[in-house]
N, C-alpha and C. Protein backbone atom coordinates (compact mmCIF):
# COMPACT_ATOMS: atom_id res chain seq x y z
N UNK A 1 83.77 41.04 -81.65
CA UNK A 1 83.74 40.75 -80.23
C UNK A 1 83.65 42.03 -79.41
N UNK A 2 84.33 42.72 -79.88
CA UNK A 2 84.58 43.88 -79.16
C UNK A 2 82.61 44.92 -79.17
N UNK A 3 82.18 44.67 -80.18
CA UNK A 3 81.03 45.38 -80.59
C UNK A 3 79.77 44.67 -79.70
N UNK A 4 79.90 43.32 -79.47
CA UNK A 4 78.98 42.44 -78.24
C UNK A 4 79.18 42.67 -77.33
N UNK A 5 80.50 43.43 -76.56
CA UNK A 5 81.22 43.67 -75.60
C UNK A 5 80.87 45.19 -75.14
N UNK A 6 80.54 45.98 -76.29
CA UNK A 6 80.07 47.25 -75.79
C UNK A 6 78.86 47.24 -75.87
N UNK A 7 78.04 46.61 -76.64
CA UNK A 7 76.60 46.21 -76.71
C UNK A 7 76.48 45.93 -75.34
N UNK A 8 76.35 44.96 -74.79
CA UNK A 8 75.97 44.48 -73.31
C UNK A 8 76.50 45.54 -72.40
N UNK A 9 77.66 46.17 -72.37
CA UNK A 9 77.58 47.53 -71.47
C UNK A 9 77.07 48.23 -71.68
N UNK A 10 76.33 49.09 -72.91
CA UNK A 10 75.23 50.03 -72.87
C UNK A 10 74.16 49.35 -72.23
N UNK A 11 73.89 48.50 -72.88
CA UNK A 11 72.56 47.65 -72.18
C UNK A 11 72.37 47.37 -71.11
N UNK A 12 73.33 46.90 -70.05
CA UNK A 12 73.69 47.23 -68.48
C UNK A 12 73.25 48.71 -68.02
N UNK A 13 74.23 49.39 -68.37
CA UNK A 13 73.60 50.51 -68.61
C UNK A 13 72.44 51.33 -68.52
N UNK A 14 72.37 51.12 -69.32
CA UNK A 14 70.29 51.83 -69.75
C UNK A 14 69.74 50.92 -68.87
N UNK A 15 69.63 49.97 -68.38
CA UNK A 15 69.18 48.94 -67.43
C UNK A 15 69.37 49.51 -65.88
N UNK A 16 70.68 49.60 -65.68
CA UNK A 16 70.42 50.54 -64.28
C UNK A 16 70.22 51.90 -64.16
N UNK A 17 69.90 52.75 -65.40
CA UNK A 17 69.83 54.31 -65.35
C UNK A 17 68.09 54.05 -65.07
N UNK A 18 67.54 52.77 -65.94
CA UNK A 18 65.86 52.72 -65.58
C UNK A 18 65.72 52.17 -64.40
N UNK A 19 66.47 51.51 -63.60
CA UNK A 19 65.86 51.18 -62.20
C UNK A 19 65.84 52.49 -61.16
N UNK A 20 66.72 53.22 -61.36
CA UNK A 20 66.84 54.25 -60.88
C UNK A 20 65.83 55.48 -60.81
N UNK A 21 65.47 55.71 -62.00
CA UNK A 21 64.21 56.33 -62.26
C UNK A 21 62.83 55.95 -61.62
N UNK A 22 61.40 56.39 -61.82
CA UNK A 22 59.93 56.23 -61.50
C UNK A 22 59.54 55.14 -63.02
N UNK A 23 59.42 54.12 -62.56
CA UNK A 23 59.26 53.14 -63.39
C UNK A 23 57.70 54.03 -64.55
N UNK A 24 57.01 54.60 -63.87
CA UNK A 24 55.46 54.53 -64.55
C UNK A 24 55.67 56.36 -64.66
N UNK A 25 54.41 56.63 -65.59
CA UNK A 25 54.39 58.18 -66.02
C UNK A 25 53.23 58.98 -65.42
N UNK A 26 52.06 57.97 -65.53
CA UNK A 26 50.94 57.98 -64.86
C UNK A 26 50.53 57.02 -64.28
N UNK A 27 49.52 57.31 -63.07
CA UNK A 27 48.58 56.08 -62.21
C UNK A 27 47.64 57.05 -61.96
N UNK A 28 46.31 55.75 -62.15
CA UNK A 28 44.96 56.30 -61.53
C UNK A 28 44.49 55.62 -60.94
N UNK A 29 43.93 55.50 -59.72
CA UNK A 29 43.28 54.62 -58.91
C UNK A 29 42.31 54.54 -58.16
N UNK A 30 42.08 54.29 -56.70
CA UNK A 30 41.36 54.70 -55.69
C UNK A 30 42.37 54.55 -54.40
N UNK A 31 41.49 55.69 -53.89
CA UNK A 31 41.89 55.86 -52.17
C UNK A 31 40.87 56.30 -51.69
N UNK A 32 41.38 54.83 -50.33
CA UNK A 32 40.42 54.23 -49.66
C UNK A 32 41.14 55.03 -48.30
N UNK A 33 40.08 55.95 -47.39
CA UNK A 33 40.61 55.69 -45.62
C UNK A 33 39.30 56.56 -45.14
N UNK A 34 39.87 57.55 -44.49
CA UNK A 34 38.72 58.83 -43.77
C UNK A 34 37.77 59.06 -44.88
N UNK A 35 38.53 59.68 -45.51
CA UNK A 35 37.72 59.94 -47.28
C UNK A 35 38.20 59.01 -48.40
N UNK A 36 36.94 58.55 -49.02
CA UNK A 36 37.56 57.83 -50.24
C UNK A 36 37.00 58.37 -51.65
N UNK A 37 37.68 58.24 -52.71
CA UNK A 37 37.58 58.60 -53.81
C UNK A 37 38.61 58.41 -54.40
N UNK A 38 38.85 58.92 -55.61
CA UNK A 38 39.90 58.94 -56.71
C UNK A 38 41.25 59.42 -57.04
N UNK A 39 42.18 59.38 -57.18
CA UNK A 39 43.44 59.82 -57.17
C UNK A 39 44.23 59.20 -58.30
N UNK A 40 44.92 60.62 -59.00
CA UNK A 40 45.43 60.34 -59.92
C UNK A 40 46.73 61.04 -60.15
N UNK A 41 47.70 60.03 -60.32
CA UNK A 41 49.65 60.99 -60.12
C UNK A 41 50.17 61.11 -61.12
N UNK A 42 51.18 62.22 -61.61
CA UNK A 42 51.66 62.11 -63.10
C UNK A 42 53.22 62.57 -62.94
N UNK A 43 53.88 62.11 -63.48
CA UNK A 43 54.96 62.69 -63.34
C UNK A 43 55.78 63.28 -64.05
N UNK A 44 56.51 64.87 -63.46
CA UNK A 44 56.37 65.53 -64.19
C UNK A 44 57.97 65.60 -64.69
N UNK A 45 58.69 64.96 -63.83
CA UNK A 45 60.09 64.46 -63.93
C UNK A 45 60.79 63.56 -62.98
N UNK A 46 61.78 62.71 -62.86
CA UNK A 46 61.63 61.74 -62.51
C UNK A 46 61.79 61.37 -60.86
N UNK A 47 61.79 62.60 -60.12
CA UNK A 47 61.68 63.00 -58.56
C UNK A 47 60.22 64.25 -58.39
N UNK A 48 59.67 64.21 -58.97
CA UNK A 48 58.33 65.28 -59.05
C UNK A 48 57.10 64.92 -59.86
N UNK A 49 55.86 65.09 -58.71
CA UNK A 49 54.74 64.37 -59.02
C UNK A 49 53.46 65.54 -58.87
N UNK A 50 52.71 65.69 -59.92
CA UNK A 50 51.76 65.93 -59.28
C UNK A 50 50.31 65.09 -59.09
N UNK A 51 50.10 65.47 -58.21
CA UNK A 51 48.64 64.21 -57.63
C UNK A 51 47.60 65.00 -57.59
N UNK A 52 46.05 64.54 -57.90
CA UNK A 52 44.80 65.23 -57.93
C UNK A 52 43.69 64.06 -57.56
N UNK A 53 43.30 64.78 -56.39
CA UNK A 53 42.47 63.61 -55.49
C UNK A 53 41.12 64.32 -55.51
N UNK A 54 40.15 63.61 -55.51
CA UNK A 54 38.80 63.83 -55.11
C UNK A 54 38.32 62.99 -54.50
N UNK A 55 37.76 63.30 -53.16
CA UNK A 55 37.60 62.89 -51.94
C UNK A 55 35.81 62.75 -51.87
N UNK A 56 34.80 62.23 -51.91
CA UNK A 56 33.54 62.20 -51.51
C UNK A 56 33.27 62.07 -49.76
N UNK A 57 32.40 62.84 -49.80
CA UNK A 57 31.72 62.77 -47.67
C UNK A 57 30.69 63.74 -47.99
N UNK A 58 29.60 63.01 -46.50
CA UNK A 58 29.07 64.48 -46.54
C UNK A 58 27.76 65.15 -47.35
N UNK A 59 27.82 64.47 -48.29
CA UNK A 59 27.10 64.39 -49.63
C UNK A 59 27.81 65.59 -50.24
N UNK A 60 28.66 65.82 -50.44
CA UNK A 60 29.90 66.62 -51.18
C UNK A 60 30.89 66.01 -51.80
N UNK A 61 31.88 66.77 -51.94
CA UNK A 61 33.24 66.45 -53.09
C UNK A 61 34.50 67.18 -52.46
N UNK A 62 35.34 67.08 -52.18
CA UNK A 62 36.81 67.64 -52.28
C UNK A 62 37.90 67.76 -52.82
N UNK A 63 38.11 68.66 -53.36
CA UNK A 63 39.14 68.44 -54.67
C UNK A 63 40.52 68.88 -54.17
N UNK A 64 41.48 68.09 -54.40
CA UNK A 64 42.63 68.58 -54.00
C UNK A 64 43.86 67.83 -54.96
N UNK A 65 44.58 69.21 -54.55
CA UNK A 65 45.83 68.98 -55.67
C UNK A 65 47.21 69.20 -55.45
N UNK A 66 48.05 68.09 -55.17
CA UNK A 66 49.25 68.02 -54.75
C UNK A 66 50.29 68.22 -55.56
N UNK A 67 51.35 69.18 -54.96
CA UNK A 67 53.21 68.73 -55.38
C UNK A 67 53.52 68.23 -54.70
N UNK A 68 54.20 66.96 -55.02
CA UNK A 68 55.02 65.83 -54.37
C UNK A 68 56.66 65.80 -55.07
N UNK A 69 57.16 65.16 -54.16
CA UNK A 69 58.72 64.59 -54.13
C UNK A 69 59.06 63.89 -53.77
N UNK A 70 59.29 63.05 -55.17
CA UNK A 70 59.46 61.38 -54.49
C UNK A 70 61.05 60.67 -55.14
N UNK A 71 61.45 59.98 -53.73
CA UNK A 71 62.69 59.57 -53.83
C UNK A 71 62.44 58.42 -53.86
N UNK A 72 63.58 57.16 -53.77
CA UNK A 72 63.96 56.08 -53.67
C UNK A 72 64.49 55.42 -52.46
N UNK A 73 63.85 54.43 -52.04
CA UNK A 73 64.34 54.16 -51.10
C UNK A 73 65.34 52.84 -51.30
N UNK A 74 66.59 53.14 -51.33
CA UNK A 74 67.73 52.54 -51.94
C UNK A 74 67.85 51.14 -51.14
N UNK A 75 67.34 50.67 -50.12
CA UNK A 75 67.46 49.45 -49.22
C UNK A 75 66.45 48.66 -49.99
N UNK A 76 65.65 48.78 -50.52
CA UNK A 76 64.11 48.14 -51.40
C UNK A 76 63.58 48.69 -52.40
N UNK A 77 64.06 48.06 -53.02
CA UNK A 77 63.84 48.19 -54.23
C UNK A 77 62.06 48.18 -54.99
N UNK A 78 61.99 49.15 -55.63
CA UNK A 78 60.20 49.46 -55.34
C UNK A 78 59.77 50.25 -54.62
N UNK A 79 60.19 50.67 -53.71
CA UNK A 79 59.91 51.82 -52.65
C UNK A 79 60.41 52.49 -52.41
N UNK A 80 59.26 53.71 -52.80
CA UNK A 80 59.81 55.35 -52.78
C UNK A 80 59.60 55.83 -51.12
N UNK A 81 59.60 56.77 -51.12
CA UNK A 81 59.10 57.89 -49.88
C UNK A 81 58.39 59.10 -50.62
N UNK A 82 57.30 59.85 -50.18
CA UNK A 82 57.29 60.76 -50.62
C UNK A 82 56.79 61.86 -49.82
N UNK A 83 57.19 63.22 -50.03
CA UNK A 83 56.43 64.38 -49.76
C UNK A 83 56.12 65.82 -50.13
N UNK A 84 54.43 66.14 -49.68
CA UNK A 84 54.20 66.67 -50.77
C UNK A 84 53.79 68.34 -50.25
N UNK A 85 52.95 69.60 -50.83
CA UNK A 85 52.32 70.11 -50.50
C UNK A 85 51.26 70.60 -51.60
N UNK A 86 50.00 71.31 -50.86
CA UNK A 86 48.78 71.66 -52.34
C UNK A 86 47.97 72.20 -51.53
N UNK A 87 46.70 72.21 -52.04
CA UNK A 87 45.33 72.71 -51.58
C UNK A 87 44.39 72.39 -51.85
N UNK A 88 43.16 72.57 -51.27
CA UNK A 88 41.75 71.55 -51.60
C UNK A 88 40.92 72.76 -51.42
N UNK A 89 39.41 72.59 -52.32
CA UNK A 89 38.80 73.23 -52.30
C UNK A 89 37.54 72.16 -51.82
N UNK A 90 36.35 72.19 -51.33
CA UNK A 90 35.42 71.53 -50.76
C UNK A 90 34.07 71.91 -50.82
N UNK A 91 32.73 70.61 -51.46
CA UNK A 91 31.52 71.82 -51.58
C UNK A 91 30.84 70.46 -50.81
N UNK A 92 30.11 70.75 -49.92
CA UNK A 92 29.05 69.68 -49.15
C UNK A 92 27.88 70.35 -49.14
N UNK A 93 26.79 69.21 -49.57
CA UNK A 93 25.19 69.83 -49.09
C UNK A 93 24.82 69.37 -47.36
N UNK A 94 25.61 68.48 -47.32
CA UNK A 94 25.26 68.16 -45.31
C UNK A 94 26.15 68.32 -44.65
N UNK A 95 27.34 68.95 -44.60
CA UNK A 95 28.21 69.39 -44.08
C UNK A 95 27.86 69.07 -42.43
N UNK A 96 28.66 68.50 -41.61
CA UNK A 96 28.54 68.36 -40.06
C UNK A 96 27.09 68.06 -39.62
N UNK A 97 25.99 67.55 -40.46
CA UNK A 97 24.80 67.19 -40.56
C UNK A 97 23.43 68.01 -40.13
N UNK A 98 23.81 69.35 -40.65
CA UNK A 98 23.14 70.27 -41.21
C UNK A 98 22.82 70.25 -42.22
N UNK A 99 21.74 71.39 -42.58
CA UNK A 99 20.86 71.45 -44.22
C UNK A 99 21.45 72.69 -44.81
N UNK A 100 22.76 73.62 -44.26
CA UNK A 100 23.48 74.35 -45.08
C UNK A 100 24.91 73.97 -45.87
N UNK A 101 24.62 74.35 -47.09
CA UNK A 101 25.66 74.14 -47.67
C UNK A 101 27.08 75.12 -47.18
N UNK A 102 28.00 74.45 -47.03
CA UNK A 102 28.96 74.49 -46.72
C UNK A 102 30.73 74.50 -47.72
N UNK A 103 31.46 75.41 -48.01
CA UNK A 103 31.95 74.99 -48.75
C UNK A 103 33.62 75.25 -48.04
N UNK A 104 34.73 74.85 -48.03
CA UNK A 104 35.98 75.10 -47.55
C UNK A 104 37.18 74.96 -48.42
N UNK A 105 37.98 75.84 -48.33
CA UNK A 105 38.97 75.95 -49.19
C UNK A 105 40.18 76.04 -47.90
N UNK A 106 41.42 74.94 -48.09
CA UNK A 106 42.78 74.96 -47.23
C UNK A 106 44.09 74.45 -47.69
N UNK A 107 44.63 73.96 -46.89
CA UNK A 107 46.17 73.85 -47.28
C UNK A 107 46.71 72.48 -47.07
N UNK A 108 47.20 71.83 -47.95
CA UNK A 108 47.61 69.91 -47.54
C UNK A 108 48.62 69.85 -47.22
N UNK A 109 48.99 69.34 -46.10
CA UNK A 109 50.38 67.94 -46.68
C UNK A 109 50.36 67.05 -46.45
N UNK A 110 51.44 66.37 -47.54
CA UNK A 110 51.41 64.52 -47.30
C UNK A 110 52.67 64.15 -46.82
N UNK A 111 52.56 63.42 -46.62
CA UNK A 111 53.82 61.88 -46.40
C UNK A 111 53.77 60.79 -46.40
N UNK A 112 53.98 60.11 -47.03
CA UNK A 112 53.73 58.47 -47.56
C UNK A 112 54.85 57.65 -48.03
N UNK A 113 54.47 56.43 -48.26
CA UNK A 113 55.86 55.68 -49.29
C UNK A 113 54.59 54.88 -50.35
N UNK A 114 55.38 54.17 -51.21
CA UNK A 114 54.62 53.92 -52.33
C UNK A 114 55.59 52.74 -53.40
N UNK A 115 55.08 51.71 -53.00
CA UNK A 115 55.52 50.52 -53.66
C UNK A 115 54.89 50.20 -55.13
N UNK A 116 55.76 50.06 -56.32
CA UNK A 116 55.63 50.09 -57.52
C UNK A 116 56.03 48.46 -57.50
N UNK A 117 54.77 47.74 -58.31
CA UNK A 117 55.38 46.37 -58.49
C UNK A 117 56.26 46.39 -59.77
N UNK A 118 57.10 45.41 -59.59
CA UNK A 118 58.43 44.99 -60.84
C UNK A 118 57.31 44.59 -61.97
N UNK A 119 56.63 44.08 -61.81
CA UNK A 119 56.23 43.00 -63.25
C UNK A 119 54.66 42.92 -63.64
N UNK A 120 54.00 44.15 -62.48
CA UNK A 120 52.80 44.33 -62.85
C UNK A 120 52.70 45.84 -62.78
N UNK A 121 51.34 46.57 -63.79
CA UNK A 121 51.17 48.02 -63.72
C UNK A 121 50.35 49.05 -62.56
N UNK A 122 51.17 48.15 -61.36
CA UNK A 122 50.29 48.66 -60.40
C UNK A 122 51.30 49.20 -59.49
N UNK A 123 50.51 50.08 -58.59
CA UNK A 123 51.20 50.65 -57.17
C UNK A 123 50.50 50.96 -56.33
N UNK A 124 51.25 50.76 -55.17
CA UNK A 124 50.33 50.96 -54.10
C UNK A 124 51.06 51.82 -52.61
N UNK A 125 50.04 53.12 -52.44
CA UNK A 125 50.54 53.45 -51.66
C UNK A 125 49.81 54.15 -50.04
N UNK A 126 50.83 54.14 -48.82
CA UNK A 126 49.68 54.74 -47.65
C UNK A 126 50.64 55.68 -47.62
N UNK A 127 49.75 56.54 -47.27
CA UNK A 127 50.17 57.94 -46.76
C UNK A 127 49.01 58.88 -45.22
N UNK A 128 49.45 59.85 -45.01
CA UNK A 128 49.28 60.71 -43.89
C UNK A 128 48.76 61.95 -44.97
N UNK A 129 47.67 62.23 -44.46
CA UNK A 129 47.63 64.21 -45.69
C UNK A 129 46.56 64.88 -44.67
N UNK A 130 47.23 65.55 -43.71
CA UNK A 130 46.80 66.97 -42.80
C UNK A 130 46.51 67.61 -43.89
N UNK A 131 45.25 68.73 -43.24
CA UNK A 131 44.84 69.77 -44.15
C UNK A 131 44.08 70.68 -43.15
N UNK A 132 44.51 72.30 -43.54
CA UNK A 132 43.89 73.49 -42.52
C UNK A 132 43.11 73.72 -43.85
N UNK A 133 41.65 74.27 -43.07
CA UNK A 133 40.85 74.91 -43.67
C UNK A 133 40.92 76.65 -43.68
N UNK A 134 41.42 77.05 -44.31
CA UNK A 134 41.42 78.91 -44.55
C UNK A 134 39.65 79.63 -44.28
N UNK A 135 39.08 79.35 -45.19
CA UNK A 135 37.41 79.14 -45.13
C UNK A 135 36.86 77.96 -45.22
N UNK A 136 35.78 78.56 -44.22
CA UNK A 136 34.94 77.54 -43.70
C UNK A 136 35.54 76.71 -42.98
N UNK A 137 34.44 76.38 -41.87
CA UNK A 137 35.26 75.02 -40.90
C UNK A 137 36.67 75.33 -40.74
N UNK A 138 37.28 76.57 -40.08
CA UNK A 138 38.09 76.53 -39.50
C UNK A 138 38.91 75.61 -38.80
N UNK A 139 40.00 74.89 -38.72
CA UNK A 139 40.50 74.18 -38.07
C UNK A 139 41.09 73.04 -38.86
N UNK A 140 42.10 72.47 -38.14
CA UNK A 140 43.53 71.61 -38.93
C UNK A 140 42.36 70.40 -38.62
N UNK A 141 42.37 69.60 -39.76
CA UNK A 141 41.47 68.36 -39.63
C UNK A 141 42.93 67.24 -40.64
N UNK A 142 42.26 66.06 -40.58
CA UNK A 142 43.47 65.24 -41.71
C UNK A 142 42.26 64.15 -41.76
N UNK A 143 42.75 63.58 -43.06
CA UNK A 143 41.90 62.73 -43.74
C UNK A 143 42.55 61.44 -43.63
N UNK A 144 43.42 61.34 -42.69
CA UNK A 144 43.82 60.43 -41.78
C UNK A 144 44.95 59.75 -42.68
N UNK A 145 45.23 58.05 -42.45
CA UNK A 145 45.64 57.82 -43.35
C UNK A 145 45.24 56.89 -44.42
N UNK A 146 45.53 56.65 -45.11
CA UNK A 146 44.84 56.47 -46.56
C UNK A 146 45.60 55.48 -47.31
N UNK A 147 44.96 54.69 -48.09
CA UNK A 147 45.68 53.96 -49.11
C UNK A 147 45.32 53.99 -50.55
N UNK A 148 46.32 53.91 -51.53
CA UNK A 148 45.89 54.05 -52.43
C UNK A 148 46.89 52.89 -53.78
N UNK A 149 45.50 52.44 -54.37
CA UNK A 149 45.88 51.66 -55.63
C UNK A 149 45.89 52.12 -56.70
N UNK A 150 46.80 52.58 -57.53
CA UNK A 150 47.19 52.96 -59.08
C UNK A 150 47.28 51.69 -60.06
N UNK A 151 46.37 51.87 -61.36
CA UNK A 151 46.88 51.23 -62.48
C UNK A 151 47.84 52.24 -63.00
N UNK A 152 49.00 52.06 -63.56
CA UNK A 152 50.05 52.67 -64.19
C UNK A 152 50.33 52.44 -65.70
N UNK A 153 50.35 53.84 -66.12
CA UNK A 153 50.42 54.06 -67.62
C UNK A 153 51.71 54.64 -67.27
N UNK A 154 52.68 54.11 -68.78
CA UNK A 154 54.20 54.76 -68.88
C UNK A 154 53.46 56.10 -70.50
């Protein structure tokens, strides 16, 4: 009795140490808003993410690559908060709808939340991600806000 009795408290246990945690290890998906393309998050422990987005416009590509920090939002269950910082590098052949190529390299941040479903391998999240351009195209632009769907691999 006693051995069913500690059985079901470990198991309690390990049961709320995993709700607590980032249910998934990886997600890849799409994000859809200003720019859309691909995005993919991994995590690298169980409050730290990194994310790698590629953005199409323009007849170009934007590559960018985030550190994130993502918590729990303890009132709802499934929903994090997160925020992040990184940098993007950028190559367009029509840039502002000119015939010079154009290329920009700057600085991100995000802020978002991000709902992980209980019983399917998906997530979904909107976020905000400002970005200054260092070169080229000078000036704080943001890719507005954005949503994004992950299939999730543990």
């Amino acid at each position: 009795m006693k051995f069913k009795t500690l059985l079901f408290a470990a198991l309690l246990l390990l049961s709320a140490s995993t709700v607590s945690a980032q249910n998934y290890r990886t997600g890849v998906g799409a994000r859809v808003g200003f720019f859309n393309g691909i995005t993919v998050k991994h995590f690298v422990s169980p409050g730290n993410a990194l994310e790698g987005i590629v953005n199409f416009r323009w007849g170009g590509a934007i590559i960018t690559g985030m550190y994130e920090w993502q918590q729990p939002i303890h009132s709802a269950p499934g929903l994090d908060y997160y925020l992040g910082v990184g940098a993007h590098i950028g190559f367009f052949d029509k840039y502002k709808w000119d015939e010079d190529q154009s290329t920009v390299f700057g600085a991100d941040l995000v802020a978002g939340l991000e709902y992980t479903f209980p019983t399917a391998p998906f997530s979904i999240a909107l976020d905000y991600k400002p970005a200054f351009n260092f070169i080229g195209d000078n000036h704080i632009w943001a890719d507005g806000v954005a949503l994004s769907l992950r299939f999730n691999i543990n």
